[in-house]
PDB file of N, CA and C in Angstrom:
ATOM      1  N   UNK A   1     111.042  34.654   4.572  1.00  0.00           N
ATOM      2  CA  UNK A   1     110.978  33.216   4.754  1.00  0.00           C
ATOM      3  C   UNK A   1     109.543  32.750   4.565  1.00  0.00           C
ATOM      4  N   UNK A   2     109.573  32.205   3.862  1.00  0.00           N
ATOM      5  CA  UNK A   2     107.976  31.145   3.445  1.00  0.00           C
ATOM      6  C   UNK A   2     107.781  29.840   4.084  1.00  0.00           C
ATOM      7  N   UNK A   3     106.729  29.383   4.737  1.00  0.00           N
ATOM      8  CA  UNK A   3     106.814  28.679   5.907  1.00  0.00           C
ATOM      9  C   UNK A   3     105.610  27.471   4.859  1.00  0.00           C
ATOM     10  N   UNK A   4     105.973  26.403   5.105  1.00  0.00           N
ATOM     11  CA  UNK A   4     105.157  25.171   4.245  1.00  0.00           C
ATOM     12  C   UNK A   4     103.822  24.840   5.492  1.00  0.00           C
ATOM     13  N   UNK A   5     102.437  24.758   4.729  1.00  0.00           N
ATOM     14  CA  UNK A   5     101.833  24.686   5.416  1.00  0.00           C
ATOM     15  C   UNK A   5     101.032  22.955   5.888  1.00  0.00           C
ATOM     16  N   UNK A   6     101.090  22.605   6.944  1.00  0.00           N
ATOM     17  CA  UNK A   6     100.835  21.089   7.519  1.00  0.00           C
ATOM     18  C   UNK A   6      99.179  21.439   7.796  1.00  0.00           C
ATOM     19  N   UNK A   7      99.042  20.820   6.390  1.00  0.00           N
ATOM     20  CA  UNK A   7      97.443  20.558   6.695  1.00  0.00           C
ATOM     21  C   UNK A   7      96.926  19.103   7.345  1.00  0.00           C
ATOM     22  N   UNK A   8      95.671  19.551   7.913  1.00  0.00           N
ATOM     23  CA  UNK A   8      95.663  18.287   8.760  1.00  0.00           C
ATOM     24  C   UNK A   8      95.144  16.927   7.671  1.00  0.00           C
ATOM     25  N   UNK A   9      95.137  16.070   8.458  1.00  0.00           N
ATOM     26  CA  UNK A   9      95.014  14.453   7.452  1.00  0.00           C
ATOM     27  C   UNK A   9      93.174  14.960   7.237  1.00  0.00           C
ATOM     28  N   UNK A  10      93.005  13.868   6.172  1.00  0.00           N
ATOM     29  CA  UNK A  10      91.303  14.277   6.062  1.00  0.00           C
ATOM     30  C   UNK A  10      90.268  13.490   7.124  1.00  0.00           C
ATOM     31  N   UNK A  11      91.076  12.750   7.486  1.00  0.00           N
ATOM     32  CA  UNK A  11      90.119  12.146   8.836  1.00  0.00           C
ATOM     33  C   UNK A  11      91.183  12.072   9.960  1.00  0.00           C
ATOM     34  N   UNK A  12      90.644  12.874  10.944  1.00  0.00           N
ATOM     35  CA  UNK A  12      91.820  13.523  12.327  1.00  0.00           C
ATOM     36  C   UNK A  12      90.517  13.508  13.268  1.00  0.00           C
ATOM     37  N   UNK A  13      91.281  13.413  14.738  1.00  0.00           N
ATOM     38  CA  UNK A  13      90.501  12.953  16.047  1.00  0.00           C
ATOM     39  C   UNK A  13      90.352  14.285  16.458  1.00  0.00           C
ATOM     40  N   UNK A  14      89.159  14.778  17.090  1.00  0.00           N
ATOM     41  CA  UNK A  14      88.965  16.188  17.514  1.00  0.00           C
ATOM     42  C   UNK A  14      88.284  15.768  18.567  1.00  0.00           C
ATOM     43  N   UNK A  15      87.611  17.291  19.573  1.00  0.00           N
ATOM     44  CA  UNK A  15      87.140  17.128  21.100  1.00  0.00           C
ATOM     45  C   UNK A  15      85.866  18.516  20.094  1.00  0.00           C
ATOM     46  N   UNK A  16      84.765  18.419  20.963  1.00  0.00           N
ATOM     47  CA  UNK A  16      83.739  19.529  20.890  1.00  0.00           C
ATOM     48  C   UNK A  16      83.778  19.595  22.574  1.00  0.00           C
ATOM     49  N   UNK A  17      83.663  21.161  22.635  1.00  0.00           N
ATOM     50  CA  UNK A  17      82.820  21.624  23.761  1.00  0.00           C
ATOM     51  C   UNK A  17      81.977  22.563  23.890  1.00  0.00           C
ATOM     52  N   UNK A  18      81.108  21.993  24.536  1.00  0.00           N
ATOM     53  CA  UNK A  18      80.014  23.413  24.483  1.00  0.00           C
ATOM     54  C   UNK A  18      80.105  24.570  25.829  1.00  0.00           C
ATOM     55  N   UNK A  19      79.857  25.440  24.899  1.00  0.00           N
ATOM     56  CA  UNK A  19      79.708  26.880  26.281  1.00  0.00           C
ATOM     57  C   UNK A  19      78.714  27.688  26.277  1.00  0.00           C
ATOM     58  N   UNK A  20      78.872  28.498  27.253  1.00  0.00           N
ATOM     59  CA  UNK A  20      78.312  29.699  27.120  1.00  0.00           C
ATOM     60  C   UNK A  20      78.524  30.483  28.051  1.00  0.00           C
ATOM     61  N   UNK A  21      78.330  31.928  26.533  1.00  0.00           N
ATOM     62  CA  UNK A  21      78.917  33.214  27.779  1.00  0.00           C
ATOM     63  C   UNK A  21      77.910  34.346  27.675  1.00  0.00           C
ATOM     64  N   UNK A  22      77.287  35.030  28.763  1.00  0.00           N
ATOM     65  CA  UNK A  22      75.999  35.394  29.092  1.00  0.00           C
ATOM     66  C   UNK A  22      75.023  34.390  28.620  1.00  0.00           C
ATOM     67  N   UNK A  23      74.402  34.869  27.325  1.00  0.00           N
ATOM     68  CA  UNK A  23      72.942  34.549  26.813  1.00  0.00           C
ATOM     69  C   UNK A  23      73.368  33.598  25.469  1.00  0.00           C
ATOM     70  N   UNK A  24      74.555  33.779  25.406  1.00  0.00           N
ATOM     71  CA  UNK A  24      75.099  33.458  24.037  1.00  0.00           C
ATOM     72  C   UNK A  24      75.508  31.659  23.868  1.00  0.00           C
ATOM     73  N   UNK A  25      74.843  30.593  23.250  1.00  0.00           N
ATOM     74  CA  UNK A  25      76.029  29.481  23.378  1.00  0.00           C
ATOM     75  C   UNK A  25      76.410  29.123  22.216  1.00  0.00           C
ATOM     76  N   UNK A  26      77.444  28.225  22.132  1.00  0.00           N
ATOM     77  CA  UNK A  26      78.303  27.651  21.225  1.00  0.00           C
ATOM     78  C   UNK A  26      78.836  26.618  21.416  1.00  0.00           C
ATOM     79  N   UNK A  27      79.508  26.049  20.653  1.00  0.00           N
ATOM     80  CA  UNK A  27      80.339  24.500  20.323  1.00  0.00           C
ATOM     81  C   UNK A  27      81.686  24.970  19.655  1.00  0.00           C
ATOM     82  N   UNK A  28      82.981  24.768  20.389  1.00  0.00           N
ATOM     83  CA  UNK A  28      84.073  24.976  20.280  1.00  0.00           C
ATOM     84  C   UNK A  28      84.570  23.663  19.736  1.00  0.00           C
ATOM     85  N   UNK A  29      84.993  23.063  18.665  1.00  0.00           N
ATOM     86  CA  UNK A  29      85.529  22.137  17.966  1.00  0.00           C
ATOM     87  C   UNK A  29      87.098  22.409  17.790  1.00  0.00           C
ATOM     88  N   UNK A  30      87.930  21.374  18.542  1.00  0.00           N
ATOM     89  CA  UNK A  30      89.248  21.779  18.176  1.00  0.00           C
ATOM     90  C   UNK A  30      89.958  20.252  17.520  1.00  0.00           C
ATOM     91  N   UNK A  31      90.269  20.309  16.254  1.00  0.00           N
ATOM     92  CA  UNK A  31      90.779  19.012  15.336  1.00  0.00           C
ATOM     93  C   UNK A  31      92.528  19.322  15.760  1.00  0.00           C
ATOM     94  N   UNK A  32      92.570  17.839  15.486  1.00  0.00           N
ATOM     95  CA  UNK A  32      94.454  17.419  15.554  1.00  0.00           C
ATOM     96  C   UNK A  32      94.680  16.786  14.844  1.00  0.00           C
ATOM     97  N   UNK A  33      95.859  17.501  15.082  1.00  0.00           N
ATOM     98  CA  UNK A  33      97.176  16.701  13.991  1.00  0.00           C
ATOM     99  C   UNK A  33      97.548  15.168  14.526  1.00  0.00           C
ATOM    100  N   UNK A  34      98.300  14.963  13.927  1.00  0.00           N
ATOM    101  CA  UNK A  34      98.303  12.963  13.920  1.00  0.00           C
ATOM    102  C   UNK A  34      98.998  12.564  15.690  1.00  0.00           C
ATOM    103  N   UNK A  35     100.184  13.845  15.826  1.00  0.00           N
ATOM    104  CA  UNK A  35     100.628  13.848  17.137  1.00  0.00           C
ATOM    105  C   UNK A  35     100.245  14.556  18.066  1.00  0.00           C
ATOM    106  N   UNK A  36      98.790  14.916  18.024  1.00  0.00           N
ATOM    107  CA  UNK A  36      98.240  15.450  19.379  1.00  0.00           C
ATOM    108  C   UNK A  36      97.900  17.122  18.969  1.00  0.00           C
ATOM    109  N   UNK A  37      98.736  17.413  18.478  1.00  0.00           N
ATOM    110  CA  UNK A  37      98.711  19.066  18.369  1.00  0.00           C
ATOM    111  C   UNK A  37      97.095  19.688  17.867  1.00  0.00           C
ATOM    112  N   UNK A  38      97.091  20.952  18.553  1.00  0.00           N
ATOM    113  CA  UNK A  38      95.649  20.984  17.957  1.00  0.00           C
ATOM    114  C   UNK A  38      96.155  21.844  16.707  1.00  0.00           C
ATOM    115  N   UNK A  39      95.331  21.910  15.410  1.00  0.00           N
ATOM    116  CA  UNK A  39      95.448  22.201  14.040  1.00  0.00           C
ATOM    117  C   UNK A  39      94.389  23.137  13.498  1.00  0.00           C
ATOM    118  N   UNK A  40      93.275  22.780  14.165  1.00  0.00           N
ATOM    119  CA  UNK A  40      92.037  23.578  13.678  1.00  0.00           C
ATOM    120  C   UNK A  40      91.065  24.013  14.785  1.00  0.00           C
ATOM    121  N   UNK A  41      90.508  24.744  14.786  1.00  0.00           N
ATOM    122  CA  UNK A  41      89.484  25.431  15.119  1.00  0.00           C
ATOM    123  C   UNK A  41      87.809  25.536  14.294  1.00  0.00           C
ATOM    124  N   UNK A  42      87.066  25.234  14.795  1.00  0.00           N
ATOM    125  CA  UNK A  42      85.305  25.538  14.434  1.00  0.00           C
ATOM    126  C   UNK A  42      84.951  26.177  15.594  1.00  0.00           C
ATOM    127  N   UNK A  43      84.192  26.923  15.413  1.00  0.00           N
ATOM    128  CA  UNK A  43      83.071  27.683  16.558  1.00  0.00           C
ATOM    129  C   UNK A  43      81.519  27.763  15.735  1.00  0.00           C
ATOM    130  N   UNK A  44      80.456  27.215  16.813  1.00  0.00           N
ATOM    131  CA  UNK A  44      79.222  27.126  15.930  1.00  0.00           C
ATOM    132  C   UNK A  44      78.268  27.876  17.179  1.00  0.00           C
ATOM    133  N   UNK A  45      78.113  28.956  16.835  1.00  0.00           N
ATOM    134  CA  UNK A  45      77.379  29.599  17.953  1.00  0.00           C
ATOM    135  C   UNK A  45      75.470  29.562  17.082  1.00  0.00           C
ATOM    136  N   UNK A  46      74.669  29.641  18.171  1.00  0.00           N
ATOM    137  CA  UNK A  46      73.584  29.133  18.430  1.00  0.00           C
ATOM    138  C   UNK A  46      72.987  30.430  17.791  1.00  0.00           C
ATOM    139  N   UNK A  47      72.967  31.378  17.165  1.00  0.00           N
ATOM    140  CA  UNK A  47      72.434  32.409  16.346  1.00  0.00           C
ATOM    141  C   UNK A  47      72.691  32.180  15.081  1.00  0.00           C
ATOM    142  N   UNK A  48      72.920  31.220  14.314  1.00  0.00           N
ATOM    143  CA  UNK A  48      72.828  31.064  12.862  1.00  0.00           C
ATOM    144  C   UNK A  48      72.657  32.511  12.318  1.00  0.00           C
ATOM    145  N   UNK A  49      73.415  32.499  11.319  1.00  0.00           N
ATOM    146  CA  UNK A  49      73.903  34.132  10.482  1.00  0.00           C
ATOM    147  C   UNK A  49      73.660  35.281  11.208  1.00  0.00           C
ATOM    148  N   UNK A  50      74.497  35.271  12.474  1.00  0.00           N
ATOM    149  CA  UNK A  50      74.120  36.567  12.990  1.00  0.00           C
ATOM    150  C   UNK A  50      75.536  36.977  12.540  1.00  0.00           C
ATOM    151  N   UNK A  51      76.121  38.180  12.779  1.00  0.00           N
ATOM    152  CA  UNK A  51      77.371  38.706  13.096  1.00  0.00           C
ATOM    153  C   UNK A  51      78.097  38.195  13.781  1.00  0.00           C
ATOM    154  N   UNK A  52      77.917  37.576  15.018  1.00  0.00           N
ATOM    155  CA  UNK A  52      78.941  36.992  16.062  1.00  0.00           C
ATOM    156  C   UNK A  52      79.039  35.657  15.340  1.00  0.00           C
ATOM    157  N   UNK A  53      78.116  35.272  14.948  1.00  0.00           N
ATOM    158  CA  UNK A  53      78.376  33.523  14.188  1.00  0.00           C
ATOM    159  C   UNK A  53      79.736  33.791  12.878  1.00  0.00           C
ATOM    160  N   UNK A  54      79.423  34.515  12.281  1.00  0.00           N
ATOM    161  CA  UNK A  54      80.226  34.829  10.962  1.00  0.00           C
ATOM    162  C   UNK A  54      81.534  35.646  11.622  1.00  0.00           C
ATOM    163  N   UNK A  55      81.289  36.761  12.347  1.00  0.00           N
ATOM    164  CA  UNK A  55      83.009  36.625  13.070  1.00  0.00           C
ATOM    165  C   UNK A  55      83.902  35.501  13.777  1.00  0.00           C
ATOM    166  N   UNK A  56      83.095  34.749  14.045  1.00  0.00           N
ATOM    167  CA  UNK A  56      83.401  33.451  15.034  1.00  0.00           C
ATOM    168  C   UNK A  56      84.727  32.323  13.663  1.00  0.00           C
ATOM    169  N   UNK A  57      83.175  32.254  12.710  1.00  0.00           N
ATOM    170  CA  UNK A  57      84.167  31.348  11.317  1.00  0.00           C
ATOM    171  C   UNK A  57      85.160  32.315  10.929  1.00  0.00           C
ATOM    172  N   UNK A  58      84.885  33.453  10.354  1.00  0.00           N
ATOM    173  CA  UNK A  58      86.274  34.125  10.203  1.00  0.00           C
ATOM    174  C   UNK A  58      87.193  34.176  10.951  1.00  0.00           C
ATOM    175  N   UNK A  59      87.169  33.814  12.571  1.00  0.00           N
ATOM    176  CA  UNK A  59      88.748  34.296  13.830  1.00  0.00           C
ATOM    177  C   UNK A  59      88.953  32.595  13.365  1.00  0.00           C
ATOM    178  N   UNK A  60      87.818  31.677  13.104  1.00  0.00           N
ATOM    179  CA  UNK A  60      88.509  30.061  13.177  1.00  0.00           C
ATOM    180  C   UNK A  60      89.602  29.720  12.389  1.00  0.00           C
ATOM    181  N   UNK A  61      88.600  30.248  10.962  1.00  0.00           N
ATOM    182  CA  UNK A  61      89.461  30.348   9.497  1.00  0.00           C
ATOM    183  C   UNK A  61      90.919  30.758   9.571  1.00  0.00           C
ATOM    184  N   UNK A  62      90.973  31.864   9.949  1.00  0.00           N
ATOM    185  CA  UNK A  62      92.410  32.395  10.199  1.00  0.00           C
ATOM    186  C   UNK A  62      92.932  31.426  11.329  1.00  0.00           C
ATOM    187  N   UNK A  63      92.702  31.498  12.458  1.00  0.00           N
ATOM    188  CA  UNK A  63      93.413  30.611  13.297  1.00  0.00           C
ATOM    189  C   UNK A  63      94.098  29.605  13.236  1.00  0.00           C
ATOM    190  N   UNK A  64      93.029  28.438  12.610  1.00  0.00           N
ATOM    191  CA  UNK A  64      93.372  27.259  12.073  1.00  0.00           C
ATOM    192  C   UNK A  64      94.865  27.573  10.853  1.00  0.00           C
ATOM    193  N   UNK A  65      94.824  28.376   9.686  1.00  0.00           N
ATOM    194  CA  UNK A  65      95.784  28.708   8.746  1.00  0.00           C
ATOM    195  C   UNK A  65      96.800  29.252   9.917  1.00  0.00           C
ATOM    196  N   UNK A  66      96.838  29.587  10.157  1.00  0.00           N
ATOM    197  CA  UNK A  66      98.258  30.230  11.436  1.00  0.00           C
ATOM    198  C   UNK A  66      98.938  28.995  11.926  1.00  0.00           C
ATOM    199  N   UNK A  67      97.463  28.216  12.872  1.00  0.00           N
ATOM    200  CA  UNK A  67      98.564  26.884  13.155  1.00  0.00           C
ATOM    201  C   UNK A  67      98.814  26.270  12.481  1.00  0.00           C
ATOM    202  N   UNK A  68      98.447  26.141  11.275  1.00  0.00           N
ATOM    203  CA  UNK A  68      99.076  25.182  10.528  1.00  0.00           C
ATOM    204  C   UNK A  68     100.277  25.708   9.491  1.00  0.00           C
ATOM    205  N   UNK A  69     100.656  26.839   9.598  1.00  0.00           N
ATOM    206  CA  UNK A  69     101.561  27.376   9.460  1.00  0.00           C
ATOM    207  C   UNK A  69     102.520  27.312  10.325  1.00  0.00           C
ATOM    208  N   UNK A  70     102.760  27.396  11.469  1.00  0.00           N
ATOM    209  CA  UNK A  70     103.689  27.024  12.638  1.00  0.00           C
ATOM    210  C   UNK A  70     103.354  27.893  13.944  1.00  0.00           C
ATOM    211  N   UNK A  71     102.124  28.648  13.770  1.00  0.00           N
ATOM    212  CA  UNK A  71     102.128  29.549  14.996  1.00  0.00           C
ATOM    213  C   UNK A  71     101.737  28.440  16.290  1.00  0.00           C
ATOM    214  N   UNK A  72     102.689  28.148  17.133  1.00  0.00           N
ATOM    215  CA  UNK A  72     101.921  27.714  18.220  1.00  0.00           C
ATOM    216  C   UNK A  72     100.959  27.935  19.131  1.00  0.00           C
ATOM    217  N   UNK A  73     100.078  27.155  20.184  1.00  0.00           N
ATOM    218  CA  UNK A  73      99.447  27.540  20.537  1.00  0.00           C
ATOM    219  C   UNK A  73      99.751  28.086  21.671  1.00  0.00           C
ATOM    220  N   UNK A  74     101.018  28.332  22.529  1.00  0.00           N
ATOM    221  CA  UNK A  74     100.761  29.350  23.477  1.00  0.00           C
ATOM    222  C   UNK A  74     101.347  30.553  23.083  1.00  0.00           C
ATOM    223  N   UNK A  75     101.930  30.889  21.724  1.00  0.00           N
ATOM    224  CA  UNK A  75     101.284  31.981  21.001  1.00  0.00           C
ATOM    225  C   UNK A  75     100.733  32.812  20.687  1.00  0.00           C
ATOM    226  N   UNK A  76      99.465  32.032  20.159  1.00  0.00           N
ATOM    227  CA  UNK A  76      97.853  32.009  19.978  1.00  0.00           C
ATOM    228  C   UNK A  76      97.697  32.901  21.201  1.00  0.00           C
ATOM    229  N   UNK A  77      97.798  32.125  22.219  1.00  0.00           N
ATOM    230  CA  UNK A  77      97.221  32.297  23.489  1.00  0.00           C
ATOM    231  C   UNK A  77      96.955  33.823  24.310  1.00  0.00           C
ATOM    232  N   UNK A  78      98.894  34.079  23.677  1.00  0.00           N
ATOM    233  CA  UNK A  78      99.617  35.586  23.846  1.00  0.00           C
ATOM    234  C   UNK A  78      98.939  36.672  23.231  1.00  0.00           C
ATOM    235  N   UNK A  79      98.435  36.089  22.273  1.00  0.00           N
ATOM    236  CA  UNK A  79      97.887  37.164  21.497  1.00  0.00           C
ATOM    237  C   UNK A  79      96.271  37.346  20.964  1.00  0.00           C
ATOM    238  N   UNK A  80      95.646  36.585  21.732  1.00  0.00           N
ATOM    239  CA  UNK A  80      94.221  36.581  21.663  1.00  0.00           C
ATOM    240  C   UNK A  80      93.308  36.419  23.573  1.00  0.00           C
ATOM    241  N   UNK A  81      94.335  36.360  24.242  1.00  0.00           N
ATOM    242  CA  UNK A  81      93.666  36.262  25.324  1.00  0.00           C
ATOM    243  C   UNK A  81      93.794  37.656  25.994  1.00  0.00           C
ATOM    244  N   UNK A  82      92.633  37.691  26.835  1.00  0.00           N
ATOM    245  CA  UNK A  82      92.378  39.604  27.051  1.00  0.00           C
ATOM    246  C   UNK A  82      91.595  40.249  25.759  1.00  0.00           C
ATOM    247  N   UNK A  83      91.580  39.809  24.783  1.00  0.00           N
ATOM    248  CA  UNK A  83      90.579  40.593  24.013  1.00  0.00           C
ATOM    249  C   UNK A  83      89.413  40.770  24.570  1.00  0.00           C
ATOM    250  N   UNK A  84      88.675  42.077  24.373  1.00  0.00           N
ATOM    251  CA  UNK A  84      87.439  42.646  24.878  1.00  0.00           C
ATOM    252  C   UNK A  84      86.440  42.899  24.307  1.00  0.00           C
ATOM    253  N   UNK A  85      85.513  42.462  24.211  1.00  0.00           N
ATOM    254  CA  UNK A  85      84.275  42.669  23.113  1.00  0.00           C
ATOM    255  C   UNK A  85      82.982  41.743  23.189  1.00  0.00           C
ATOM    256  N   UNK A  86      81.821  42.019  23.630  1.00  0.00           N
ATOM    257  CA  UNK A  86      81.082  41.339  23.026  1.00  0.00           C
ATOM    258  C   UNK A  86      80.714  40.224  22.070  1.00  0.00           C
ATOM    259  N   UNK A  87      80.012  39.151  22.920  1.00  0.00           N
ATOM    260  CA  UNK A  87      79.044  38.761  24.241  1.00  0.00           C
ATOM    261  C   UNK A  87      80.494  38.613  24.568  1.00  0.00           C
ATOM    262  N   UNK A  88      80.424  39.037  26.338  1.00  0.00           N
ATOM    263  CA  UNK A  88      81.015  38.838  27.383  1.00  0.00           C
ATOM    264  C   UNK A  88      80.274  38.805  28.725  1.00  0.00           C
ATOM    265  N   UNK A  89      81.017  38.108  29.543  1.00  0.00           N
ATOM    266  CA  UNK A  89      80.307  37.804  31.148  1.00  0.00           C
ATOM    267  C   UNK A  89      80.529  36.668  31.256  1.00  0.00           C
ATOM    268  N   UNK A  90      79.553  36.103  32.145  1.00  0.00           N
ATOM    269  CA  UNK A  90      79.763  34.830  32.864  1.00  0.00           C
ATOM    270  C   UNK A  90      79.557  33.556  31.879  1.00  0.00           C
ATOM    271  N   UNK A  91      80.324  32.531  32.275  1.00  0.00           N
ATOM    272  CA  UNK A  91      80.575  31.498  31.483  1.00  0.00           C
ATOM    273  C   UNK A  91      79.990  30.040  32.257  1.00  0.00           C
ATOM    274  N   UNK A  92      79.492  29.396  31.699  1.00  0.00           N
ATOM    275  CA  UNK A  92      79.131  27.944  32.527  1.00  0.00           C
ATOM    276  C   UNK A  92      80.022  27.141  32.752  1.00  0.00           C
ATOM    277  N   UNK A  93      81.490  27.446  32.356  1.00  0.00           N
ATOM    278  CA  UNK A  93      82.349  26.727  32.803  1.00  0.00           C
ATOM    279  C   UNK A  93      83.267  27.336  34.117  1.00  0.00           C
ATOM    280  N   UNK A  94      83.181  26.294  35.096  1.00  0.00           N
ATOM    281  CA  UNK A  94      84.150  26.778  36.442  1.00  0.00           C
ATOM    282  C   UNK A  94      85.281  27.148  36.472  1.00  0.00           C
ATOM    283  N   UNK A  95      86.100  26.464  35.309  1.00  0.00           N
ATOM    284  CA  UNK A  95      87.356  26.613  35.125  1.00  0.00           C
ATOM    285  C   UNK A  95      87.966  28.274  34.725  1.00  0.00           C
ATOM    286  N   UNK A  96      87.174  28.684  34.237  1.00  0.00           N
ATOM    287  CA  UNK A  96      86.861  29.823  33.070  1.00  0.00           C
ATOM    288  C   UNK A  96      85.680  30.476  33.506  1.00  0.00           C
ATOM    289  N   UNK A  97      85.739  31.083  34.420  1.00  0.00           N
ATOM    290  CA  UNK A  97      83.882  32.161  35.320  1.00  0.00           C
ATOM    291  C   UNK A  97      83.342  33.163  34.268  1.00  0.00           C
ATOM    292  N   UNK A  98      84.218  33.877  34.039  1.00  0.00           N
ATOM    293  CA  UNK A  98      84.236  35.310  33.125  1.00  0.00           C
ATOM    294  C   UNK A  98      85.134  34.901  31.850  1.00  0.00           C
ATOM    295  N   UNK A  99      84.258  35.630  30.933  1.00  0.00           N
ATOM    296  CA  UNK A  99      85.003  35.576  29.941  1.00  0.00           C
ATOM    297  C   UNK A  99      85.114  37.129  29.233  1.00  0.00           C
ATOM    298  N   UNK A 100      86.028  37.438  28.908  1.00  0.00           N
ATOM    299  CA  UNK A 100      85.669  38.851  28.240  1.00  0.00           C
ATOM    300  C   UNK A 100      85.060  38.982  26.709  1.00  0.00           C
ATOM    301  N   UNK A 101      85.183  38.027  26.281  1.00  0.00           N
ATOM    302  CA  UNK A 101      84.613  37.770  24.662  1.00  0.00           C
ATOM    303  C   UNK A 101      85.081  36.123  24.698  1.00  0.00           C
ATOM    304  N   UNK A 102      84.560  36.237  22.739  1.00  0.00           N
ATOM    305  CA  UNK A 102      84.448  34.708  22.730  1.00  0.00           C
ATOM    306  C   UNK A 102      85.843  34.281  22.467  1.00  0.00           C
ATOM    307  N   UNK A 103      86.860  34.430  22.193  1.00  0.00           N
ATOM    308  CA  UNK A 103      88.002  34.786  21.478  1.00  0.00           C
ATOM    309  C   UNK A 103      88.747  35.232  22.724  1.00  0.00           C
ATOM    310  N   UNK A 104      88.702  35.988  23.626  1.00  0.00           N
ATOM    311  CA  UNK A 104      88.916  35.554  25.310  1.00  0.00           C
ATOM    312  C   UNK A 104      88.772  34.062  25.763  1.00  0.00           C
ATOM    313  N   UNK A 105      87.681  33.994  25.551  1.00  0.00           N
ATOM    314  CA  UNK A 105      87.341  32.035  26.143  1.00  0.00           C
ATOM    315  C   UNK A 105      88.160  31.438  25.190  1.00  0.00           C
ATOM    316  N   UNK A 106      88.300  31.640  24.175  1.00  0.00           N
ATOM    317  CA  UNK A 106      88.650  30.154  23.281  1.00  0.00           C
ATOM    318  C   UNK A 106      90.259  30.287  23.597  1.00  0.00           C
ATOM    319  N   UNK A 107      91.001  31.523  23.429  1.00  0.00           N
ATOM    320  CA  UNK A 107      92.045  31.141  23.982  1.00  0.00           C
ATOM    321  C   UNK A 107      92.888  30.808  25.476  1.00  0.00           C
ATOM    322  N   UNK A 108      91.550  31.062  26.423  1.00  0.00           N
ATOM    323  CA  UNK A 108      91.924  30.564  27.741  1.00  0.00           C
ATOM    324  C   UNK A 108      91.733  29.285  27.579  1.00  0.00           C
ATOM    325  N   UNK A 109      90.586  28.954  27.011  1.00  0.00           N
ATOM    326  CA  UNK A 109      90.542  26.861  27.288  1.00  0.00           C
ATOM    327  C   UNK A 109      91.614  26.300  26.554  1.00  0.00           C
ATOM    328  N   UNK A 110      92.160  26.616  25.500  1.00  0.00           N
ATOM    329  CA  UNK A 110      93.263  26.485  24.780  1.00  0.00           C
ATOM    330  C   UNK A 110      94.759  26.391  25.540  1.00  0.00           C
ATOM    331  N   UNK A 111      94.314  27.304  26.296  1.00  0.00           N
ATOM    332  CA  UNK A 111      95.699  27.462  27.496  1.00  0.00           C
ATOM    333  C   UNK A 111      95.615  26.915  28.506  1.00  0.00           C
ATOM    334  N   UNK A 112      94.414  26.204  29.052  1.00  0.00           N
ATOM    335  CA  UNK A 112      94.133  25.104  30.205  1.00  0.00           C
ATOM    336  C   UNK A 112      94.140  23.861  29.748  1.00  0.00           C
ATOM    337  N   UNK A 113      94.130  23.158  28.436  1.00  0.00           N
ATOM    338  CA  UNK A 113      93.936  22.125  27.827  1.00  0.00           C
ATOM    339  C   UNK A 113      94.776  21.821  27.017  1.00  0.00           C
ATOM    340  N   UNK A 114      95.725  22.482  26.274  1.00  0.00           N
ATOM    341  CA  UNK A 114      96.950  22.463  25.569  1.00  0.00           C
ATOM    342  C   UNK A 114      98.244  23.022  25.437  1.00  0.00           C
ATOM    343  N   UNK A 115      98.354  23.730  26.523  1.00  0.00           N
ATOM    344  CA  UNK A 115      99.611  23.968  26.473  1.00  0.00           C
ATOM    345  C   UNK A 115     100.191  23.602  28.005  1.00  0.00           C
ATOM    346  N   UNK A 116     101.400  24.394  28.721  1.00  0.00           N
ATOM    347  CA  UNK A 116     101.947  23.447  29.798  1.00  0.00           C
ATOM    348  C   UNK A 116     101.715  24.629  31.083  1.00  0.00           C
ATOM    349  N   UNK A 117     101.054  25.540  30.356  1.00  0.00           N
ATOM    350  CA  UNK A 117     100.349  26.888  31.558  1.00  0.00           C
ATOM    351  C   UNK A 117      99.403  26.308  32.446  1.00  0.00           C
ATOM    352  N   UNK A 118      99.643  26.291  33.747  1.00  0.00           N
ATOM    353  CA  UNK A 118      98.248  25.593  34.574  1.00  0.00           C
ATOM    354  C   UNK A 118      98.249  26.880  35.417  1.00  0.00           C
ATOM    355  N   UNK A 119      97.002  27.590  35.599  1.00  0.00           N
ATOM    356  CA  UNK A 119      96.792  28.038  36.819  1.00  0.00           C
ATOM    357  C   UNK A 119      96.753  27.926  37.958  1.00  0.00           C
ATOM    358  N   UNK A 120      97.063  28.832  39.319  1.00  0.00           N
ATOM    359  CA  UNK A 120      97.263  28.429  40.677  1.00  0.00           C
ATOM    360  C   UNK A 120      95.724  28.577  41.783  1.00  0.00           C
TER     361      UNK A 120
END
């Protein structure tokens, strides 16, 4: 089965947030679709051409093509949250203390902010 892909409009409403986990920060950009859904992903971490910057656009790249293919985001969520890897540790956000990687964080805020999972 071949799945048609819903690219987003060329001008769509998005949220930035900034983080950081240990020493590391970044700007999490998440764009939407016309009805709310999030569609895309950017991550712009604060080391310009390091390795973690360029893995960061490559997990977005793919991500973004997934949802807009039909993978939803608590999904996503299933299958990228708990990843382990470097930079990991503490996070400046309360919601989110620890993070185990960046790709850990992005799909926990993803799961506190868009889907219908609330923590207790």
């Amino acid at each position: 089965m071949v799945s048609a892909r819903n690219a987003l409009p060329s001008t769509r409403s998005s949220i930035t947030h900034k983080f950081v986990i240990g020493a590391h920060e970044g700007y999490l950009t998440v764009g939407f679709h016309a009805d709310g859904r999030p569609g895309e992903l950017f991550i712009k971490m604060s080391k310009e051409g390091s390795t973690i910057s360029g893995m960061c656009q490559a997990f977005c790249r793919a991500f973004s093509l997934a949802l807009q293919y039909g993978l939803s985001v608590e999904e996503a969520v299933v299958r990228f949250k708990g990843m382990r890897f470097e930079p990991m540790g503490a996070t400046n956000n309360p919601e989110i203390p620890e993070a185990l990687s960046v790709v850990d964080y992005v799909a926990r805020f993803l799961e506190l902010h868009f889907t219908g999972v609330r923590r207790g």
